[in-house]
N, C-alpha and C. Protein backbone atom coordinates (compact mmCIF):
# COMPACT_ATOMS: atom_id res chain seq x y z
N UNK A 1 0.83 -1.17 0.00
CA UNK A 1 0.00 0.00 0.00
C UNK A 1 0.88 1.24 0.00
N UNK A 2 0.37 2.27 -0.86
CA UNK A 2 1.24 3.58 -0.82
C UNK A 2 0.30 4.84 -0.50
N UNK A 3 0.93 5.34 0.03
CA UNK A 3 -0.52 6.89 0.80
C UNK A 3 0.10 7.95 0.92
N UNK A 4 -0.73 8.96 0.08
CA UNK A 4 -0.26 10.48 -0.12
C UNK A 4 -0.90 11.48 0.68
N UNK A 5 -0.59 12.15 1.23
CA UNK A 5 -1.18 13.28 2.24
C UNK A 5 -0.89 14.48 2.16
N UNK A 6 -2.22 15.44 2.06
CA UNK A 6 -1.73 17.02 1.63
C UNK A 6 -2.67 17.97 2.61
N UNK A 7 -1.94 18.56 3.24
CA UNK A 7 -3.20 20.04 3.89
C UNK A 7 -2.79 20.98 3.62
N UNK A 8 -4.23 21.87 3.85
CA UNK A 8 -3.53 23.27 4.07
C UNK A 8 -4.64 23.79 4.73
N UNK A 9 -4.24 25.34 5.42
CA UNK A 9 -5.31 25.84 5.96
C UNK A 9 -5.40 26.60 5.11
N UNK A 10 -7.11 26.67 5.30
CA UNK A 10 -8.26 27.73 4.12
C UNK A 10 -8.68 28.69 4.93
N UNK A 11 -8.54 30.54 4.79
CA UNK A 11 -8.71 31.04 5.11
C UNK A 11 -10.38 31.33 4.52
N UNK A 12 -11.45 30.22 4.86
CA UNK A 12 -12.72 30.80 4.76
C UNK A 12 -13.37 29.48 5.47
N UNK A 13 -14.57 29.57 5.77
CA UNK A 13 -15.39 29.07 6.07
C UNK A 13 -15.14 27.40 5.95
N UNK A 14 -15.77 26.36 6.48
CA UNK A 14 -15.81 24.76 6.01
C UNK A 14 -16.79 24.62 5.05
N UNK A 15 -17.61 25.67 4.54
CA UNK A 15 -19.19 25.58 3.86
C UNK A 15 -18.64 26.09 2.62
N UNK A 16 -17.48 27.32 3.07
CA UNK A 16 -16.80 27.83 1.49
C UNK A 16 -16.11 26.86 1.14
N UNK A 17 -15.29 26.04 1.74
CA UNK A 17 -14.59 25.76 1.11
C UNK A 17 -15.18 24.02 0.47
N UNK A 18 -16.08 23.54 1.33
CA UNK A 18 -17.51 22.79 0.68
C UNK A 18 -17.65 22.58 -0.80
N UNK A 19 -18.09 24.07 -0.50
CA UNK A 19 -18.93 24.52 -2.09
C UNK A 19 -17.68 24.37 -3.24
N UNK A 20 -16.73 24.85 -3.10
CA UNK A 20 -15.72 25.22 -4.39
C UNK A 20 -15.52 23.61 -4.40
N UNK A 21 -15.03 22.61 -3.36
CA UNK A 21 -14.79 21.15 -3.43
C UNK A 21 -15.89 20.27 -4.22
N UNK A 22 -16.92 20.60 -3.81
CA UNK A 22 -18.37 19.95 -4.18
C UNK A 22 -18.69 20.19 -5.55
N UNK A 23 -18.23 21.26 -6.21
CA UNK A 23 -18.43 21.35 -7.46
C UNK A 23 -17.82 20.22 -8.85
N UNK A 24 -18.40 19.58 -8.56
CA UNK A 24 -17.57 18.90 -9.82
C UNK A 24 -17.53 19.14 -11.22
N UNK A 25 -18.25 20.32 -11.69
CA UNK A 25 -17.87 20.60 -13.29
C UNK A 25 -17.29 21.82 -12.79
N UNK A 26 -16.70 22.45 -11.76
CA UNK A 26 -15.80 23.56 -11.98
C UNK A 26 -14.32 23.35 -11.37
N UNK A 27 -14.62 21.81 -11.10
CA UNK A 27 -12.94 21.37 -11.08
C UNK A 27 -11.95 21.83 -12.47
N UNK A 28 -12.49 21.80 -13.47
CA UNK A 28 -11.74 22.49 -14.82
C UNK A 28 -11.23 23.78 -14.69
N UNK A 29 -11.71 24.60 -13.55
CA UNK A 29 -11.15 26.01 -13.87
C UNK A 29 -10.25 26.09 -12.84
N UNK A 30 -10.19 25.32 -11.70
CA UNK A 30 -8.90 25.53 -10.93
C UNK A 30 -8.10 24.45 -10.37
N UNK A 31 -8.51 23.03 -11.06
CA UNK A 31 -7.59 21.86 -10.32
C UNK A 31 -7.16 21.57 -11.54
N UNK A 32 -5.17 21.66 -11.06
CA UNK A 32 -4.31 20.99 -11.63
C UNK A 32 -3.86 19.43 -12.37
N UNK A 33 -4.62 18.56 -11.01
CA UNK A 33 -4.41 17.37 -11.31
C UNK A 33 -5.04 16.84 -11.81
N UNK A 34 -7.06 17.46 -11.51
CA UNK A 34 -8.35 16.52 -11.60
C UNK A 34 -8.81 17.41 -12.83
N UNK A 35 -8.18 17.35 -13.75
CA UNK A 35 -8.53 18.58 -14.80
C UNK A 35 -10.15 18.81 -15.49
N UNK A 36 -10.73 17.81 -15.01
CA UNK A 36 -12.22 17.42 -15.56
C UNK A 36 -12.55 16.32 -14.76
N UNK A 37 -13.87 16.83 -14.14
CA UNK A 37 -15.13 15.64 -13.95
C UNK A 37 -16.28 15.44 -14.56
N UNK A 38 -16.77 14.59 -14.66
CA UNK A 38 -18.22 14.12 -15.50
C UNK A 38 -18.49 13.57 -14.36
N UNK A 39 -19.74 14.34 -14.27
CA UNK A 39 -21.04 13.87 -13.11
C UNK A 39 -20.98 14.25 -12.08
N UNK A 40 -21.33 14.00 -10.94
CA UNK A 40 -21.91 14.94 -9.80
C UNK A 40 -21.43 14.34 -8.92
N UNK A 41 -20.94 14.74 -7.53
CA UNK A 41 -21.09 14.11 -6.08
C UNK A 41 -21.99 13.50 -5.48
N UNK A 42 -22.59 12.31 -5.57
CA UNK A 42 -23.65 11.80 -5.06
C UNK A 42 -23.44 10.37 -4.11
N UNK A 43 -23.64 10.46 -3.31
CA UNK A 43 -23.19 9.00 -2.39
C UNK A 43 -23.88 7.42 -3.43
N UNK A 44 -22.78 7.00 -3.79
CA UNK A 44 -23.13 5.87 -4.67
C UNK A 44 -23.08 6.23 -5.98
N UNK A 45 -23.15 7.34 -6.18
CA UNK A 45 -22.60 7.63 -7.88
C UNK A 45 -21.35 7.80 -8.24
N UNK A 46 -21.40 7.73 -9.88
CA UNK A 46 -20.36 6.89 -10.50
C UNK A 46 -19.83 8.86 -10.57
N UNK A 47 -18.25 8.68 -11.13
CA UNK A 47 -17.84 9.90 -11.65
C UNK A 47 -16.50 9.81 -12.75
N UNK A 48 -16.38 10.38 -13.45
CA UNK A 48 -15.33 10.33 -14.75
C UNK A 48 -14.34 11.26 -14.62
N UNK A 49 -13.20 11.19 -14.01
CA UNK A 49 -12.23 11.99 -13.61
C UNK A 49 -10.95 11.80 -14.83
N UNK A 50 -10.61 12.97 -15.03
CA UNK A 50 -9.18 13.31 -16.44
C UNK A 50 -8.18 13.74 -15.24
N UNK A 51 -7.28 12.74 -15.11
CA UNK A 51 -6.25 12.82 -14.28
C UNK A 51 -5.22 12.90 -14.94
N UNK A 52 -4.43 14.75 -14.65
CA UNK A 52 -2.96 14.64 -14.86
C UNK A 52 -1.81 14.09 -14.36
N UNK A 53 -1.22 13.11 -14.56
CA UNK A 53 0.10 12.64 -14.23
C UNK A 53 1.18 13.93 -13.82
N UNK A 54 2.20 13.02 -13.02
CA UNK A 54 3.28 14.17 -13.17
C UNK A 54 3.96 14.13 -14.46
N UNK A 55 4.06 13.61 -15.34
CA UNK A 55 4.47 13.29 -16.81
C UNK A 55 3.93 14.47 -17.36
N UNK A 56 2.66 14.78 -17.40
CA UNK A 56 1.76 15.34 -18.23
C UNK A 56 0.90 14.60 -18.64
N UNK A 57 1.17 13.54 -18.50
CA UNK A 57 0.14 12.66 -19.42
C UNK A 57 -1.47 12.60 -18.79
N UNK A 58 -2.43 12.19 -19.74
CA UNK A 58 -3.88 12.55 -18.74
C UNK A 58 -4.49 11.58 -18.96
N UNK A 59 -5.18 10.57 -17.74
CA UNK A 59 -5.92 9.46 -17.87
C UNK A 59 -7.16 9.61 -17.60
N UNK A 60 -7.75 8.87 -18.12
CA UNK A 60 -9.46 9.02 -17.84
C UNK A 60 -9.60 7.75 -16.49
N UNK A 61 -9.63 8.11 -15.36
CA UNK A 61 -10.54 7.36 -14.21
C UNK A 61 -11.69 7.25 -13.77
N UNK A 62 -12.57 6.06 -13.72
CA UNK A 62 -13.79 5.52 -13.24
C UNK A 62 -14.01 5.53 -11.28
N UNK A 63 -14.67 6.71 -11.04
CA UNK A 63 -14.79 6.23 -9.56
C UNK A 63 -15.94 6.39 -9.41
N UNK A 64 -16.38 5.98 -7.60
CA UNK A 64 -17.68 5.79 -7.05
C UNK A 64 -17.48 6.65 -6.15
N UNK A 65 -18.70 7.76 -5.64
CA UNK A 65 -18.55 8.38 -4.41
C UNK A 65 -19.36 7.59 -3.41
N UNK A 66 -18.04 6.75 -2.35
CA UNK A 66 -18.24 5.52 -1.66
C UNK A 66 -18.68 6.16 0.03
N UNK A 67 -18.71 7.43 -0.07
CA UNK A 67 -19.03 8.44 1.40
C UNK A 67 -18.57 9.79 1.07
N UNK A 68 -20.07 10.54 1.67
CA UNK A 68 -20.29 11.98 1.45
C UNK A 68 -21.05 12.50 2.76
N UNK A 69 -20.33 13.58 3.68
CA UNK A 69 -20.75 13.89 4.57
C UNK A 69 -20.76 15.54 4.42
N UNK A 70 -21.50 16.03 3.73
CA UNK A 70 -21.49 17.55 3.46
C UNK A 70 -21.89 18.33 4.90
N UNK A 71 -20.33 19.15 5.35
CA UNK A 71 -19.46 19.98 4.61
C UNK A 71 -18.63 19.46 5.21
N UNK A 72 -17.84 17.87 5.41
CA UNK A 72 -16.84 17.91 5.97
C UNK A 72 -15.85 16.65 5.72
N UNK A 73 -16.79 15.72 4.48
CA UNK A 73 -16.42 14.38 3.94
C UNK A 73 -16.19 14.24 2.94
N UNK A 74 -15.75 13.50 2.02
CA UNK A 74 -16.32 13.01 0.80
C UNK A 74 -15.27 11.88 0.23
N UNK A 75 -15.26 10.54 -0.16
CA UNK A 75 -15.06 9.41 -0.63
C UNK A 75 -14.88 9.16 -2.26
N UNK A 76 -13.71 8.88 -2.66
CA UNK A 76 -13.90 8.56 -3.79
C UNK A 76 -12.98 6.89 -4.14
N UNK A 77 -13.35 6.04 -4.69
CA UNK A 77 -13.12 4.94 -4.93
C UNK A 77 -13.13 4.50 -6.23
N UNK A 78 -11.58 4.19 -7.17
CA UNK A 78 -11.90 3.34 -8.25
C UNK A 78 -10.84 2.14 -8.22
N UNK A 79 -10.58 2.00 -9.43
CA UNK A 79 -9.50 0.79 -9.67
C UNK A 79 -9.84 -0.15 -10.33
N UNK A 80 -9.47 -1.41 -9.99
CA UNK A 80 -9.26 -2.65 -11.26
C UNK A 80 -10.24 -4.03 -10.07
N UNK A 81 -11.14 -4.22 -11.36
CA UNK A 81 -11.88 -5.77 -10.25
C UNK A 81 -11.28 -6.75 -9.54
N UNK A 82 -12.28 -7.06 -8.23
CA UNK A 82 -11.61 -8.47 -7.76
C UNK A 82 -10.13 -7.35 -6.78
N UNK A 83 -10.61 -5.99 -6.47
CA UNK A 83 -9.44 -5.32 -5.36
C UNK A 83 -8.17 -5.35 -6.02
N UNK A 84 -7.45 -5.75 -7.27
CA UNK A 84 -6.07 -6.14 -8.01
C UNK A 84 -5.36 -4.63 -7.66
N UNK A 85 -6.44 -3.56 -7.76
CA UNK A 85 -5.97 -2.44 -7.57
C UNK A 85 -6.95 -1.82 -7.33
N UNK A 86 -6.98 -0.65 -6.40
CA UNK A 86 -7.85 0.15 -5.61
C UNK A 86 -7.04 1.73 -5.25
N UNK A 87 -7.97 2.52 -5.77
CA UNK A 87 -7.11 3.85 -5.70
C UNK A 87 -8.20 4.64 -4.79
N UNK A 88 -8.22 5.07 -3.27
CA UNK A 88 -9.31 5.43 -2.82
C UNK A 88 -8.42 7.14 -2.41
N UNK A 89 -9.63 8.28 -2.79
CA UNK A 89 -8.92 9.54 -2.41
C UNK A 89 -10.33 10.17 -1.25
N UNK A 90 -10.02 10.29 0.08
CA UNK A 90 -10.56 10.73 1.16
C UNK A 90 -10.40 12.31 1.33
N UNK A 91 -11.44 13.20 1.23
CA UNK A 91 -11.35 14.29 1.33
C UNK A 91 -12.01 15.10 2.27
N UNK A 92 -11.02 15.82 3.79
CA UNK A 92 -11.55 15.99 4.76
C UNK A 92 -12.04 17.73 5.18
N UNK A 93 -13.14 18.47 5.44
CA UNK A 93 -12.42 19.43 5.99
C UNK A 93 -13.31 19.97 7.19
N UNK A 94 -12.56 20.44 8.05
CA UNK A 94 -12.62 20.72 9.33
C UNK A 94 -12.59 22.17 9.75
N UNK A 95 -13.29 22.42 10.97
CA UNK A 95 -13.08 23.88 10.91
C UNK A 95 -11.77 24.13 11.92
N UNK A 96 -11.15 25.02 11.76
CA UNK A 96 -9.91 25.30 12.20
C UNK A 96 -10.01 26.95 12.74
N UNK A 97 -9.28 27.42 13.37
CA UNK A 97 -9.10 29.10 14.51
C UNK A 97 -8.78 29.74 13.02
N UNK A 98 -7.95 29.67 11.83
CA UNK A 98 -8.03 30.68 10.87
C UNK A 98 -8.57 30.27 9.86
N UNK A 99 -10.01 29.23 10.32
CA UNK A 99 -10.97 29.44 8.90
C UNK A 99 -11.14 27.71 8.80
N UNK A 100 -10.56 26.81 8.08
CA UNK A 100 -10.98 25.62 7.68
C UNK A 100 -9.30 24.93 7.10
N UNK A 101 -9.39 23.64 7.92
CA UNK A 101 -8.37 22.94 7.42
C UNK A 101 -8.81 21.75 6.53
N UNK A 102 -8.36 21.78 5.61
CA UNK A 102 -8.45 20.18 4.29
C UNK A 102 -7.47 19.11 4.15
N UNK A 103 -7.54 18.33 4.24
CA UNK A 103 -6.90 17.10 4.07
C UNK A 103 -7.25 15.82 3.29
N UNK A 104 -6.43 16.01 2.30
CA UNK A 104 -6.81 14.93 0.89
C UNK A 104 -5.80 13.76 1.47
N UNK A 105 -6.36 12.83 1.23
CA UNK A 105 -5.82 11.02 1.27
C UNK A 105 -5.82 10.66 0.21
N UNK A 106 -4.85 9.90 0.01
CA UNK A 106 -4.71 9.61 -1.38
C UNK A 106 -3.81 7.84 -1.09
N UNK A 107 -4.97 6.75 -0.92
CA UNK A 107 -4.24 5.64 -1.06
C UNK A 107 -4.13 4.81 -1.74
N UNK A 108 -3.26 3.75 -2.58
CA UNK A 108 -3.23 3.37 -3.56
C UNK A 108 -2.90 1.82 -3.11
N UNK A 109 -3.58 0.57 -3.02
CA UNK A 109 -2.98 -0.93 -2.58
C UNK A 109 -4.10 -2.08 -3.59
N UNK A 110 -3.51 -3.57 -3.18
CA UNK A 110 -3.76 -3.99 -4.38
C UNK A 110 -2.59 -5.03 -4.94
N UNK A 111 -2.93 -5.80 -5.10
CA UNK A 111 -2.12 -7.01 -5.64
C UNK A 111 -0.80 -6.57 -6.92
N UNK A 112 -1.77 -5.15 -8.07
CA UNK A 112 -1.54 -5.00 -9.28
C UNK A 112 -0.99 -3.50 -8.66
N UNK A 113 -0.84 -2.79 -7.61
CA UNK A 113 -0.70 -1.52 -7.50
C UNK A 113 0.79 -1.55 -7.26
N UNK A 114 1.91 -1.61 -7.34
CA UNK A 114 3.30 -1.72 -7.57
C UNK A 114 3.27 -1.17 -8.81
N UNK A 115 3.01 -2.35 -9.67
CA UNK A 115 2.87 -2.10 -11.18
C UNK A 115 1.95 -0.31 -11.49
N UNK A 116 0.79 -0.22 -10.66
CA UNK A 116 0.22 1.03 -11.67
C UNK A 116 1.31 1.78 -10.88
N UNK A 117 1.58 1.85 -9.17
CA UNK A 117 2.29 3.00 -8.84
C UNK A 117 3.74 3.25 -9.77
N UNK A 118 4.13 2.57 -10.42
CA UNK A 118 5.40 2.35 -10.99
C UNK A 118 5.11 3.31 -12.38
N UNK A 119 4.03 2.97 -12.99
CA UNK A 119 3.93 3.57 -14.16
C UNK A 119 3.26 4.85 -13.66
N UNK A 120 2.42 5.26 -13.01
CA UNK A 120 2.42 7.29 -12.65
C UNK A 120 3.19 7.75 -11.90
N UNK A 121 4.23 7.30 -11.23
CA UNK A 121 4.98 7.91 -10.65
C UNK A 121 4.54 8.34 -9.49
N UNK A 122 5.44 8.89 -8.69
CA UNK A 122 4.75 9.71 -7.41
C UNK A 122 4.28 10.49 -7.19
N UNK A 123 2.90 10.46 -6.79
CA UNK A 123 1.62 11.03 -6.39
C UNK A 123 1.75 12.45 -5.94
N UNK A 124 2.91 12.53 -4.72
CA UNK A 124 2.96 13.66 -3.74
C UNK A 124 2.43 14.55 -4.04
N UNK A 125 3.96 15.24 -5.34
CA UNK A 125 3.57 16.34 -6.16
C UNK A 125 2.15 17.10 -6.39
N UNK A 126 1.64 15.98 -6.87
CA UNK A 126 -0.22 16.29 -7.35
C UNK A 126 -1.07 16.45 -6.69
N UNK A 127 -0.60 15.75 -5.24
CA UNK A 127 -1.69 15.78 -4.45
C UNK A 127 -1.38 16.90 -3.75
N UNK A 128 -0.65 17.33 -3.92
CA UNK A 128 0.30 19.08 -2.75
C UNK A 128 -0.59 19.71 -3.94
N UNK A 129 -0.22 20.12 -4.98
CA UNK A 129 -0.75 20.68 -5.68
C UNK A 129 -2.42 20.69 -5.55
N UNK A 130 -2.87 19.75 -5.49
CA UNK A 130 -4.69 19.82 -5.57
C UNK A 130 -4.80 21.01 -4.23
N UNK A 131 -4.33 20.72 -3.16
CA UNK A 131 -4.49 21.09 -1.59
C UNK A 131 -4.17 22.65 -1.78
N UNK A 132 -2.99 22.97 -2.40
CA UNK A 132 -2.85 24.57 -3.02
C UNK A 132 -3.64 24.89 -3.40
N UNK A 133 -3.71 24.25 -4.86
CA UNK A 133 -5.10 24.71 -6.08
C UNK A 133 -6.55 25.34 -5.28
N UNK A 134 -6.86 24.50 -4.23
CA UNK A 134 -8.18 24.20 -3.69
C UNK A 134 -7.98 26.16 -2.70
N UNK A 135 -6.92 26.28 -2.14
CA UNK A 135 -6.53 27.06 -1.20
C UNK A 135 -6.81 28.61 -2.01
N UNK A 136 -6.24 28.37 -3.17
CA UNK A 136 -6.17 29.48 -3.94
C UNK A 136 -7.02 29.59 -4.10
N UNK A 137 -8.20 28.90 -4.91
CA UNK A 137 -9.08 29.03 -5.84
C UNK A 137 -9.97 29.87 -4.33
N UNK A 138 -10.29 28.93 -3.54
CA UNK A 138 -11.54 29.50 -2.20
C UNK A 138 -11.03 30.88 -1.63
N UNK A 139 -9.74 31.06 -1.97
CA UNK A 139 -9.71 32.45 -1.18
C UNK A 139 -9.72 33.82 -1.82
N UNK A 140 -9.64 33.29 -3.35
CA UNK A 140 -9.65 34.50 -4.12
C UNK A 140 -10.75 34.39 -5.11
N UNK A 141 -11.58 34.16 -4.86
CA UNK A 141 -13.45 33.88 -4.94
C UNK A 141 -14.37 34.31 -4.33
């Protein structure tokens, strides 16, 4: 198993920073990594994520939103059948003394996950980056 971890504190609200997270067709105008979603946040619905690599390269991922606790949860789950590989990204946020803290999980395990972690490389990068992206975008909105 391999696990990526990113915070930052958001100088606004847990509801602001909610809303800009919760949006899934305006992930295109300020996330780096998740450059496009198709479909909505819905507990048990499916979603179509265009994931940039650190390469550049951009994959199309299949996930499920597997837990949604609005304004302070949200679950995302895909990968390869039969568990071979499982990519689950946990997205937390909390209220904090200067506004709202976030914390993205990002774990990757799995019989076959050596092999995918091998071919995207390390995560860190992207996932620091989303946790910025997210920081910027809510505070200058």
């Amino acid at each position: 198993m391999t696990e990526y971890v990113a915070t930052s504190t958001i100088n606004a609200s847990v509801e602001r920073v909610w809303k800009v997270l919760a949006d899934a067709p305006g992930y295109a105008a300020w996330n780096p990594e998740l450059i496009a979603i198709e479909g909505h946040f819905v507990l048990g619905g499916t979603i179509k994520a265009r994931v940039r690599l650190g390469d550049g390269k951009v994959r199309r991922v299949t996930m499920r939103v597997t837990a949604l606790a609005a304004p302070s949860m949200m679950e995302w789950v895909g990968g390869l059948p039969f568990g071979l590989f499982v990519g689950r990204r946990t997205f937390e946020v909390t209220p904090a003394a200067e506004g709202a803290q976030f914390r993205l999980h990002l774990r990757m395990s799995g019989l076959l996950s050596p092999m995918i972690i091998k071919s995207v490389g390390d995560r860190q990068p992207e996932v620091d980056s989303f946790a910025a992206a997210l920081k910027t975008r809510v505070e200058t909105t």
